[in-house]
PDB file of N, CA and C in Angstrom:
ATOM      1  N   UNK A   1      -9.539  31.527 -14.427  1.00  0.00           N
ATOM      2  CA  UNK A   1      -9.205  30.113 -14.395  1.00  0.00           C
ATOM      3  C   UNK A   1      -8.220  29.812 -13.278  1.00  0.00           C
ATOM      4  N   UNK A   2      -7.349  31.384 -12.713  1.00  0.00           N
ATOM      5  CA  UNK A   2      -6.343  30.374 -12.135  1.00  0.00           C
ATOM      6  C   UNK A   2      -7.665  30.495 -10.227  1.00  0.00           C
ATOM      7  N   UNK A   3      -8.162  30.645 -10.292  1.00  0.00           N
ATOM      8  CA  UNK A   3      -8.891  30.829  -8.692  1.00  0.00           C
ATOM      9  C   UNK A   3      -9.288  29.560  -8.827  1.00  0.00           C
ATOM     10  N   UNK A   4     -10.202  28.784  -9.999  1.00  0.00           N
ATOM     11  CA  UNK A   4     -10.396  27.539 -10.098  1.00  0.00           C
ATOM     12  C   UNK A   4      -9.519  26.675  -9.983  1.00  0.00           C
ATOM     13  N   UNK A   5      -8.317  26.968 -10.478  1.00  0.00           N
ATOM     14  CA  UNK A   5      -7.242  25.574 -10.471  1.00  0.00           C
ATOM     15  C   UNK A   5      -7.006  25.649  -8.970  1.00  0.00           C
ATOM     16  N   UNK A   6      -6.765  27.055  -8.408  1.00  0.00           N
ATOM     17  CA  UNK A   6      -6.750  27.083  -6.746  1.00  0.00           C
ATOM     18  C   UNK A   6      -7.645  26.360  -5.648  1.00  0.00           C
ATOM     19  N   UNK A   7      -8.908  26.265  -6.117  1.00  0.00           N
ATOM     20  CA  UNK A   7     -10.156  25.965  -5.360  1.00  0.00           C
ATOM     21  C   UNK A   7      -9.895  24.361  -5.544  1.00  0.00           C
ATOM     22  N   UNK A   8      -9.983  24.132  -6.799  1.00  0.00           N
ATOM     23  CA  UNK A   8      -9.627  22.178  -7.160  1.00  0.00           C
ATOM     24  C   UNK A   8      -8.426  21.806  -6.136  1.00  0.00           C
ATOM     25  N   UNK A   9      -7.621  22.618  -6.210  1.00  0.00           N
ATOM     26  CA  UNK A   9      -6.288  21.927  -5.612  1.00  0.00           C
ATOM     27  C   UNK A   9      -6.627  21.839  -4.014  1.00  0.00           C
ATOM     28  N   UNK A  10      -7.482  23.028  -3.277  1.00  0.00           N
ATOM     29  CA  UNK A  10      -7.502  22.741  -1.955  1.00  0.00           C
ATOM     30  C   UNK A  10      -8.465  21.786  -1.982  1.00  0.00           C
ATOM     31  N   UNK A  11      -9.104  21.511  -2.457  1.00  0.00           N
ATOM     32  CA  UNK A  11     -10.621  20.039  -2.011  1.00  0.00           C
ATOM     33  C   UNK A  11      -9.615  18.348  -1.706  1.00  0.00           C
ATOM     34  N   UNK A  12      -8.562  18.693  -2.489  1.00  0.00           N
ATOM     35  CA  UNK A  12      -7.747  17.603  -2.864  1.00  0.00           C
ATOM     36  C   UNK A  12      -7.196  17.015  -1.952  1.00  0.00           C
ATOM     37  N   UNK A  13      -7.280  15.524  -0.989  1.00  0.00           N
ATOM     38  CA  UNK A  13      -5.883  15.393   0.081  1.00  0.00           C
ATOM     39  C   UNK A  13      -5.826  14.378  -0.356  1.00  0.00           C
ATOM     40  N   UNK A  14      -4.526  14.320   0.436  1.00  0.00           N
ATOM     41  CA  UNK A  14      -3.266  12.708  -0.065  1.00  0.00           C
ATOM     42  C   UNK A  14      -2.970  11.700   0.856  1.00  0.00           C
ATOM     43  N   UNK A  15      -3.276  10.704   0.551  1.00  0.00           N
ATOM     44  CA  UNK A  15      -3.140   9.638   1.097  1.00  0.00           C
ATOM     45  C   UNK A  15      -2.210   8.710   0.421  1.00  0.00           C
ATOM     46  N   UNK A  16      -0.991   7.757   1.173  1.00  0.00           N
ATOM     47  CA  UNK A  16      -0.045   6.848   0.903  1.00  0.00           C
ATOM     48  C   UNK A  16      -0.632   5.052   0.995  1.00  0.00           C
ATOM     49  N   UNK A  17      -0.856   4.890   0.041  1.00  0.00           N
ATOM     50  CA  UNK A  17      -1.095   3.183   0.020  1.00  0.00           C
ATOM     51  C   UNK A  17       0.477   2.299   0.094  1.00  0.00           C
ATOM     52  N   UNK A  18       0.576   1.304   0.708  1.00  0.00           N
ATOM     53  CA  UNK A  18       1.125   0.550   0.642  1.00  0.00           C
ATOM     54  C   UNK A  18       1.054  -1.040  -0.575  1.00  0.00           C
ATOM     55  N   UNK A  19       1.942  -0.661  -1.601  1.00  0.00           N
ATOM     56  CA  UNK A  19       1.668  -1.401  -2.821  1.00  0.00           C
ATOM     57  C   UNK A  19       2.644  -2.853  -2.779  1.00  0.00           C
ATOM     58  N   UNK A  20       1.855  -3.944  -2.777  1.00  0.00           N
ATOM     59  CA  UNK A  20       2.533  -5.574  -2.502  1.00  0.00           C
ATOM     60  C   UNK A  20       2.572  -6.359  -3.842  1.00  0.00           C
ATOM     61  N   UNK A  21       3.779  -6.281  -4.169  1.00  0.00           N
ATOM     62  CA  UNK A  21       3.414  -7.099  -5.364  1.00  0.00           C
ATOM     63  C   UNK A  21       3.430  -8.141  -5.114  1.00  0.00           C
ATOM     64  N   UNK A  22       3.055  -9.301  -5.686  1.00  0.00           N
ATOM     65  CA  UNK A  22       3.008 -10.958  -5.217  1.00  0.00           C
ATOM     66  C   UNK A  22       3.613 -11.794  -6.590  1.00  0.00           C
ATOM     67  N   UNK A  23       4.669 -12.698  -6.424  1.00  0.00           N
ATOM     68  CA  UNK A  23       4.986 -13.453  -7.467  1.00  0.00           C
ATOM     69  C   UNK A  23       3.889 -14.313  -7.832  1.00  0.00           C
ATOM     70  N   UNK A  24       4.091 -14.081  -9.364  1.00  0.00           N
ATOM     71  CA  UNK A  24       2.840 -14.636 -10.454  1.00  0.00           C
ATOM     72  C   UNK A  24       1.724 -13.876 -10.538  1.00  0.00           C
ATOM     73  N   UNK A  25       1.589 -12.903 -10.006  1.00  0.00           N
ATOM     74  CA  UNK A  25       0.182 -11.970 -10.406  1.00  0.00           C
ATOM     75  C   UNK A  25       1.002 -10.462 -10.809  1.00  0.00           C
ATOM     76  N   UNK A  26      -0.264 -10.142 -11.933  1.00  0.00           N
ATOM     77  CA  UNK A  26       0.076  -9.138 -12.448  1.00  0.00           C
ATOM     78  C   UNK A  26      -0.373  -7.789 -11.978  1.00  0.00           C
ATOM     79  N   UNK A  27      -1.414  -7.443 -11.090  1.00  0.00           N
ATOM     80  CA  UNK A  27      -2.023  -6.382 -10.373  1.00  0.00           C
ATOM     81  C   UNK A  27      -1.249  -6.458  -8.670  1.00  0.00           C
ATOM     82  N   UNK A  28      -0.641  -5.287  -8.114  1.00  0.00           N
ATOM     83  CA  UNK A  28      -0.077  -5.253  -6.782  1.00  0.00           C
ATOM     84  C   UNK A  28      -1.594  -5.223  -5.719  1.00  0.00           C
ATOM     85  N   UNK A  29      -1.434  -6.064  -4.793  1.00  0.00           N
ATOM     86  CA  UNK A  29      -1.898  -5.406  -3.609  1.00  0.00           C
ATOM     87  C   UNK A  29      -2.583  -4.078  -3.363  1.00  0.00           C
ATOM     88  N   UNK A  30      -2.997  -2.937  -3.208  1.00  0.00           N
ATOM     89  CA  UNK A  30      -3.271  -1.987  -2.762  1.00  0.00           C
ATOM     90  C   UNK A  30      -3.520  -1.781  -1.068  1.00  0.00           C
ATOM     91  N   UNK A  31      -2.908  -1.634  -0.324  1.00  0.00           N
ATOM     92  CA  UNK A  31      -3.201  -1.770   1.068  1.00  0.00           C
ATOM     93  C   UNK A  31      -3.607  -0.116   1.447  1.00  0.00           C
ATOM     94  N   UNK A  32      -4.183   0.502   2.235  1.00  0.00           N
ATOM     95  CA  UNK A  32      -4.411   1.322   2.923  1.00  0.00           C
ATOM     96  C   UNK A  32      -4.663   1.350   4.476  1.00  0.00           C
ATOM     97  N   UNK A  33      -3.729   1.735   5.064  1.00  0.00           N
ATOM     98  CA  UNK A  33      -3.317   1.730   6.501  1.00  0.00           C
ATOM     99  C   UNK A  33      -2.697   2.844   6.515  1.00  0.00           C
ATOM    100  N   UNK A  34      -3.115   2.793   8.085  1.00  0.00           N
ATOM    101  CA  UNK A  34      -2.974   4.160   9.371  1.00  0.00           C
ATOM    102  C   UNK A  34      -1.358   4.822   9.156  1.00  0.00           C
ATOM    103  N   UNK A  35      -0.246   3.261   8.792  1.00  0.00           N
ATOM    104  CA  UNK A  35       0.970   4.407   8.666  1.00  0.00           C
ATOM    105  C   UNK A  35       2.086   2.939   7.539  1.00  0.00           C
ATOM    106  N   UNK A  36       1.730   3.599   6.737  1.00  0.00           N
ATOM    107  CA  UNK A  36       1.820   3.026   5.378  1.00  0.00           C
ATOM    108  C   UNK A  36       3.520   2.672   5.269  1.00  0.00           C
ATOM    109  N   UNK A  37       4.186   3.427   6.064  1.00  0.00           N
ATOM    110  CA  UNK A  37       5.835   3.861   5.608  1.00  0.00           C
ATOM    111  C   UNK A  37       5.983   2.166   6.951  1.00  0.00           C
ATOM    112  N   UNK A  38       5.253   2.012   8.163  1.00  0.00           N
ATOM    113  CA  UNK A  38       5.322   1.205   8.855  1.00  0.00           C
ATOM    114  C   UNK A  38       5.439  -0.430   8.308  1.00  0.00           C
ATOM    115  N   UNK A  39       4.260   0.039   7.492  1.00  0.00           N
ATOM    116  CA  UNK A  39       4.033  -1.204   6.774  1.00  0.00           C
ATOM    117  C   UNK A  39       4.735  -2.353   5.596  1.00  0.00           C
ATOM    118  N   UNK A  40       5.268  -0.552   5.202  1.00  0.00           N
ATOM    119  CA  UNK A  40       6.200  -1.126   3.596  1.00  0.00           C
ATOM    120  C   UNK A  40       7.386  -1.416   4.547  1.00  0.00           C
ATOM    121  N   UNK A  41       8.215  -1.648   5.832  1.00  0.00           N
ATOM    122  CA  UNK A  41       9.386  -1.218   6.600  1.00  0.00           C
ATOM    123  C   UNK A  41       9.079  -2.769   7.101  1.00  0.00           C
ATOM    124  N   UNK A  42       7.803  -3.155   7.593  1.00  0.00           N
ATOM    125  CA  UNK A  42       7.478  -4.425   7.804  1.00  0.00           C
ATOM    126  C   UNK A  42       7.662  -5.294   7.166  1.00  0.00           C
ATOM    127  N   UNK A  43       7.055  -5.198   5.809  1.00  0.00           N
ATOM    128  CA  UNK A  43       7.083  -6.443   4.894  1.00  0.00           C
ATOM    129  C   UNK A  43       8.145  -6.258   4.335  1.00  0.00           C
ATOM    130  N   UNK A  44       9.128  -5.106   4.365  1.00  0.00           N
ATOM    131  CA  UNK A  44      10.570  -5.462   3.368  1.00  0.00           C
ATOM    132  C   UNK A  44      11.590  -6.185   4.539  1.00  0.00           C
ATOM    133  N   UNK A  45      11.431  -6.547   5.991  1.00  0.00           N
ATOM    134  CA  UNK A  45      12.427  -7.404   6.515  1.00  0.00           C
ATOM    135  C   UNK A  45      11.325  -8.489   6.171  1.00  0.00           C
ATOM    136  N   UNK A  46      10.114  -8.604   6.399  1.00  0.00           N
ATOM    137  CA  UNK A  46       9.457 -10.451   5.986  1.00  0.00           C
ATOM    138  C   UNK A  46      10.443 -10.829   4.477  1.00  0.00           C
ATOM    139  N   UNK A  47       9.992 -10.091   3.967  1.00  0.00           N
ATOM    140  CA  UNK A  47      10.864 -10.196   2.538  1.00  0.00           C
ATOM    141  C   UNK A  47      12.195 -10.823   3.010  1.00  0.00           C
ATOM    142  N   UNK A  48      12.933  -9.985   3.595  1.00  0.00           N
ATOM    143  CA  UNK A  48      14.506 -10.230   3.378  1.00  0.00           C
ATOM    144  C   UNK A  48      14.548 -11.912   4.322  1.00  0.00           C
ATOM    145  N   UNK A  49      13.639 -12.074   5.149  1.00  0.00           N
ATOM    146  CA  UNK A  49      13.616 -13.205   6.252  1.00  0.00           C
ATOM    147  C   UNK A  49      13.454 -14.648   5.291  1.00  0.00           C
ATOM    148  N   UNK A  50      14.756 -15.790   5.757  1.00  0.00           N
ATOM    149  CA  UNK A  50      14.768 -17.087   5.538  1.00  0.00           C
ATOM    150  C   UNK A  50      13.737 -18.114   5.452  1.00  0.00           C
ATOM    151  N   UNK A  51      12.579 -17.735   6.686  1.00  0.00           N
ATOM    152  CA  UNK A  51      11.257 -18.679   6.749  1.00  0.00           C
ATOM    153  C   UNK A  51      10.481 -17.841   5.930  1.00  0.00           C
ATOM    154  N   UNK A  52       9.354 -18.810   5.864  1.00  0.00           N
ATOM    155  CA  UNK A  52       8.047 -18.477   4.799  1.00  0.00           C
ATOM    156  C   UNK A  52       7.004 -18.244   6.350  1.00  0.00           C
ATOM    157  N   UNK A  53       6.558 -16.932   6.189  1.00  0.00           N
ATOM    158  CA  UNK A  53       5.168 -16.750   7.386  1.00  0.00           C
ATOM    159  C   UNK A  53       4.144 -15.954   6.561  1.00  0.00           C
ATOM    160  N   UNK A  54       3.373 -16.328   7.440  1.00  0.00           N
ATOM    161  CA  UNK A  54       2.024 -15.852   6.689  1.00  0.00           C
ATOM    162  C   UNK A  54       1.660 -14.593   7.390  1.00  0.00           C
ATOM    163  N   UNK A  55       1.232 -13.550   6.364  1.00  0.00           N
ATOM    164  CA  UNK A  55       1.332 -12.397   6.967  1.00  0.00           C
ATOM    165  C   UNK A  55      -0.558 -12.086   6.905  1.00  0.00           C
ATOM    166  N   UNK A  56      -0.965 -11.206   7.800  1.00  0.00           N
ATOM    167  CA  UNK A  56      -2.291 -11.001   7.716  1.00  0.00           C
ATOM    168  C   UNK A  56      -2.339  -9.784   8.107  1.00  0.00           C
ATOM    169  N   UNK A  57      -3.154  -8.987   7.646  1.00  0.00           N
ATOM    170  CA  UNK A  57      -3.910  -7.400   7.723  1.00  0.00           C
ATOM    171  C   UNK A  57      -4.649  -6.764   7.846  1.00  0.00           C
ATOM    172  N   UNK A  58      -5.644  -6.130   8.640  1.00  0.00           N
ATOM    173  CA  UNK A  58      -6.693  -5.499   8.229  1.00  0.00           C
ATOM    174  C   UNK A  58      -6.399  -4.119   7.654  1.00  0.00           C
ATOM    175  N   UNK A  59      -7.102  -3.700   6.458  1.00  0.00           N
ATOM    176  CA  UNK A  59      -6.363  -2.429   6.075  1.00  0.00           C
ATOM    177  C   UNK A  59      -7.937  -1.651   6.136  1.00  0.00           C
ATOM    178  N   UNK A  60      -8.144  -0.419   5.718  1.00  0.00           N
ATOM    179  CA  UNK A  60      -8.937   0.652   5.661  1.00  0.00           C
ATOM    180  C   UNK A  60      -9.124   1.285   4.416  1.00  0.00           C
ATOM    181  N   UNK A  61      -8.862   0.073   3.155  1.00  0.00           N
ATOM    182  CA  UNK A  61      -9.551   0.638   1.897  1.00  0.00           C
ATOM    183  C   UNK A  61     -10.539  -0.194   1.224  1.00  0.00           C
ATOM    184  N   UNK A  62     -10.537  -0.795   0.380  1.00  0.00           N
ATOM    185  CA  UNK A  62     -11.790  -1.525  -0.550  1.00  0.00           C
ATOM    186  C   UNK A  62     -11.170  -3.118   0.261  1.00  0.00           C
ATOM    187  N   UNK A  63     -10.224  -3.159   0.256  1.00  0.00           N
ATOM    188  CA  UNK A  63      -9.455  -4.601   1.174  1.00  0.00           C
ATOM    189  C   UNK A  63      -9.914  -4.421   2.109  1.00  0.00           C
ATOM    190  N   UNK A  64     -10.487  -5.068   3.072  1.00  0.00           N
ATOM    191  CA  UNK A  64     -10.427  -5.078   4.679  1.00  0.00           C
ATOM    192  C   UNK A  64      -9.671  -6.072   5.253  1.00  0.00           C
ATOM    193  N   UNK A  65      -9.477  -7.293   4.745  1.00  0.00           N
ATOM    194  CA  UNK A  65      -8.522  -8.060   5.345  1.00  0.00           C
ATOM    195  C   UNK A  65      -7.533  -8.908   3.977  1.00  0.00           C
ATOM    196  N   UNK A  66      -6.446  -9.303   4.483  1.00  0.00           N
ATOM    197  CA  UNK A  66      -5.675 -10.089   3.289  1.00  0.00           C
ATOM    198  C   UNK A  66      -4.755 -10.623   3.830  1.00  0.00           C
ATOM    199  N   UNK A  67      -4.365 -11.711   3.348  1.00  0.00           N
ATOM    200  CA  UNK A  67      -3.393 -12.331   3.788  1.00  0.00           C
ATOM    201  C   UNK A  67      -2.290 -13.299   2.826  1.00  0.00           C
ATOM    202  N   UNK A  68      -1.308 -13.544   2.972  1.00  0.00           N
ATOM    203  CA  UNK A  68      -0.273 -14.207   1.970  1.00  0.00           C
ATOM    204  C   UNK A  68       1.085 -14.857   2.900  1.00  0.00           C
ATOM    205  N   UNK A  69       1.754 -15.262   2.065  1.00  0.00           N
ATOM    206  CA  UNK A  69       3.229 -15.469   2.895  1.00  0.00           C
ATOM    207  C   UNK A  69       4.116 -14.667   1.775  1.00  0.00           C
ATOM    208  N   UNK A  70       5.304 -14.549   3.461  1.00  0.00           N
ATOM    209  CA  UNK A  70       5.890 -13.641   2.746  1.00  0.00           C
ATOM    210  C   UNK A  70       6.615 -13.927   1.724  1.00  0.00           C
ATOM    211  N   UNK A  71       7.034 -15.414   1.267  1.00  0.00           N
ATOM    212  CA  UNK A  71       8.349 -15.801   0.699  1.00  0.00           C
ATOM    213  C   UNK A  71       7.561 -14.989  -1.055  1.00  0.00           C
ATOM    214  N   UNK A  72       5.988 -14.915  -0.836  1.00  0.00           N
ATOM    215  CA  UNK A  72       5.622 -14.706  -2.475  1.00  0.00           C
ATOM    216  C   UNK A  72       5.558 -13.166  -2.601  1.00  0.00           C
ATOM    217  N   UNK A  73       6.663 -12.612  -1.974  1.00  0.00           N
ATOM    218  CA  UNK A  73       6.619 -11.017  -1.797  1.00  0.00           C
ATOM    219  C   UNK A  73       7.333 -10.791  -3.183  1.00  0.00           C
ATOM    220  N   UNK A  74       7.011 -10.144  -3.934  1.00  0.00           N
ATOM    221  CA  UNK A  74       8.209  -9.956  -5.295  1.00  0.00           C
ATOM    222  C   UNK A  74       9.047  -8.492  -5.194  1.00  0.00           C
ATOM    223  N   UNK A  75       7.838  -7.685  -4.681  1.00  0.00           N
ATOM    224  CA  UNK A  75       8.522  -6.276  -4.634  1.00  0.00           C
ATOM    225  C   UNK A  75       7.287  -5.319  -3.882  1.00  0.00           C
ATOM    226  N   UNK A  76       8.157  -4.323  -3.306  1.00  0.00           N
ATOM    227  CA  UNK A  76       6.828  -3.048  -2.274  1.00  0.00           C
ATOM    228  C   UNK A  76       7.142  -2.053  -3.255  1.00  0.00           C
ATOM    229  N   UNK A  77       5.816  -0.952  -2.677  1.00  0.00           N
ATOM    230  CA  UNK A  77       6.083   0.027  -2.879  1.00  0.00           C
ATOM    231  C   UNK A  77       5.368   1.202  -2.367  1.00  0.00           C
ATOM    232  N   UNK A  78       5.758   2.427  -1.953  1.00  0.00           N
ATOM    233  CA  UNK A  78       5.070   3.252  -1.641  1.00  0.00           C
ATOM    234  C   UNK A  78       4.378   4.356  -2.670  1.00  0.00           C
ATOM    235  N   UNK A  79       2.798   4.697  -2.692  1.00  0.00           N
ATOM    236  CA  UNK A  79       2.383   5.309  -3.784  1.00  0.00           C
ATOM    237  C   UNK A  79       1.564   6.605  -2.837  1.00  0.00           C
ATOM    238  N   UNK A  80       1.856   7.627  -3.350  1.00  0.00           N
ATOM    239  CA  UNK A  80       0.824   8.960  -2.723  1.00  0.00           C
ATOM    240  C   UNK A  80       0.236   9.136  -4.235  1.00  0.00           C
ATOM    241  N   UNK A  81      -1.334   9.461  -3.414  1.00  0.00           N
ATOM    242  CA  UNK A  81      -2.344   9.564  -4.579  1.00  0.00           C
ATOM    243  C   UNK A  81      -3.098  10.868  -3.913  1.00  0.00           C
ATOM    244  N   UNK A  82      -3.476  11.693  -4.975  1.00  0.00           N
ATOM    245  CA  UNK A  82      -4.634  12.824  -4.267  1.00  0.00           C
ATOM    246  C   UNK A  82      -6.043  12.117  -4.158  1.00  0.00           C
ATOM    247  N   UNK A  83      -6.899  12.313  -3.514  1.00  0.00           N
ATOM    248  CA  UNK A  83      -8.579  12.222  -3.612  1.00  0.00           C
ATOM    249  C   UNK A  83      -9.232  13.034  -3.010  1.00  0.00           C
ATOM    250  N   UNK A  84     -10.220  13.587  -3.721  1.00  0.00           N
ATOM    251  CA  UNK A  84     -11.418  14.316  -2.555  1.00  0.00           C
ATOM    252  C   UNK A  84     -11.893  13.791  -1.634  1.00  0.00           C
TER     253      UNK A  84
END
Protein backbone atom coordinates (compact mmCIF):
# COMPACT_ATOMS: atom_id res chain seq x y z
CA UNK A 1 0.00 0.00 0.00
CA UNK A 2 2.66 2.38 0.81
CA UNK A 3 4.19 2.28 -3.22
CA UNK A 4 0.51 3.17 -4.03
CA UNK A 5 0.09 6.07 -1.72
CA UNK A 6 3.65 6.98 -3.43
CA UNK A 7 2.50 6.59 -7.07
CA UNK A 8 -1.03 8.74 -6.17
CA UNK A 9 1.01 11.41 -4.64
CA UNK A 10 3.42 11.86 -7.72
CA UNK A 11 0.38 12.10 -10.51
CA UNK A 12 -0.76 14.97 -8.19
CA UNK A 13 0.27 18.88 -8.98
CA UNK A 14 -0.69 22.12 -7.34
CA UNK A 15 -2.01 24.90 -8.48
CA UNK A 16 -2.90 28.44 -6.46
CA UNK A 17 -6.35 30.08 -7.32
CA UNK A 18 -6.94 33.42 -6.45
CA UNK A 19 -10.25 33.51 -4.19
CA UNK A 20 -12.59 37.08 -4.43
CA UNK A 21 -15.11 37.32 -2.22
CA UNK A 22 -17.80 39.91 -3.26
CA UNK A 23 -20.19 41.70 -0.75
CA UNK A 24 -23.68 40.03 -0.71
CA UNK A 25 -22.80 36.74 -2.33
CA UNK A 26 -22.19 33.73 -0.66
CA UNK A 27 -19.77 31.61 -3.10
CA UNK A 28 -16.02 33.49 -3.68
CA UNK A 29 -14.80 34.09 -7.08
CA UNK A 30 -12.44 31.32 -8.09
CA UNK A 31 -9.85 32.96 -10.40
CA UNK A 32 -7.02 30.97 -11.97
CA UNK A 33 -4.08 32.91 -13.31
CA UNK A 34 -0.49 32.68 -14.45
CA UNK A 35 0.69 34.29 -10.96
CA UNK A 36 -2.01 34.21 -8.48
CA UNK A 37 0.19 35.86 -5.43
CA UNK A 38 0.23 38.97 -8.29
CA UNK A 39 -3.21 39.04 -8.37
CA UNK A 40 -4.35 38.67 -4.72
CA UNK A 41 -1.35 41.82 -4.19
CA UNK A 42 -3.49 43.63 -6.93
CA UNK A 43 -6.85 43.52 -5.74
CA UNK A 44 -5.85 43.98 -1.97
CA UNK A 45 -4.51 47.79 -2.84
CA UNK A 46 -8.02 48.13 -5.28
CA UNK A 47 -9.50 47.12 -2.01
CA UNK A 48 -7.65 49.47 0.24
CA UNK A 49 -8.20 52.43 -2.74
CA UNK A 50 -10.88 55.47 -2.05
CA UNK A 51 -12.51 55.29 -5.75
CA UNK A 52 -14.78 52.54 -6.94
CA UNK A 53 -13.03 50.97 -10.47
CA UNK A 54 -14.02 48.33 -12.28
CA UNK A 55 -11.73 45.64 -12.41
CA UNK A 56 -11.65 43.06 -15.40
CA UNK A 57 -9.78 39.64 -16.04
CA UNK A 58 -9.18 37.04 -18.16
CA UNK A 59 -8.32 34.05 -16.05
CA UNK A 60 -7.42 30.30 -17.24
CA UNK A 61 -10.03 28.25 -15.36
CA UNK A 62 -13.87 27.47 -15.89
CA UNK A 63 -14.03 31.69 -15.70
CA UNK A 64 -12.51 33.12 -18.71
CA UNK A 65 -13.43 36.56 -18.17
CA UNK A 66 -15.06 38.57 -15.05
CA UNK A 67 -15.43 41.61 -14.00
CA UNK A 68 -16.71 43.77 -10.80
CA UNK A 69 -15.70 46.96 -8.92
CA UNK A 70 -13.56 47.01 -6.50
CA UNK A 71 -15.42 48.91 -3.70
CA UNK A 72 -17.67 45.22 -3.61
CA UNK A 73 -14.36 43.45 -2.66
CA UNK A 74 -15.25 41.93 0.92
CA UNK A 75 -12.20 39.79 1.35
CA UNK A 76 -9.13 37.68 -0.88
CA UNK A 77 -7.68 34.82 -0.56
CA UNK A 78 -5.07 32.55 -1.57
CA UNK A 79 -6.01 28.68 -1.93
CA UNK A 80 -3.42 25.74 -3.18
CA UNK A 81 -5.34 22.77 -4.33
CA UNK A 82 -3.76 19.37 -5.73
CA UNK A 83 -5.22 18.00 -9.24
CA UNK A 84 -4.17 15.49 -11.72
Amino acid sequence: MGQQQQFNQQNFKKRTSTLVFLKGSTAPLVLYVEKPEALYAELNQAMKSQSANVIEKETQGPLKKVAFMSNQIAALALQEEQYM
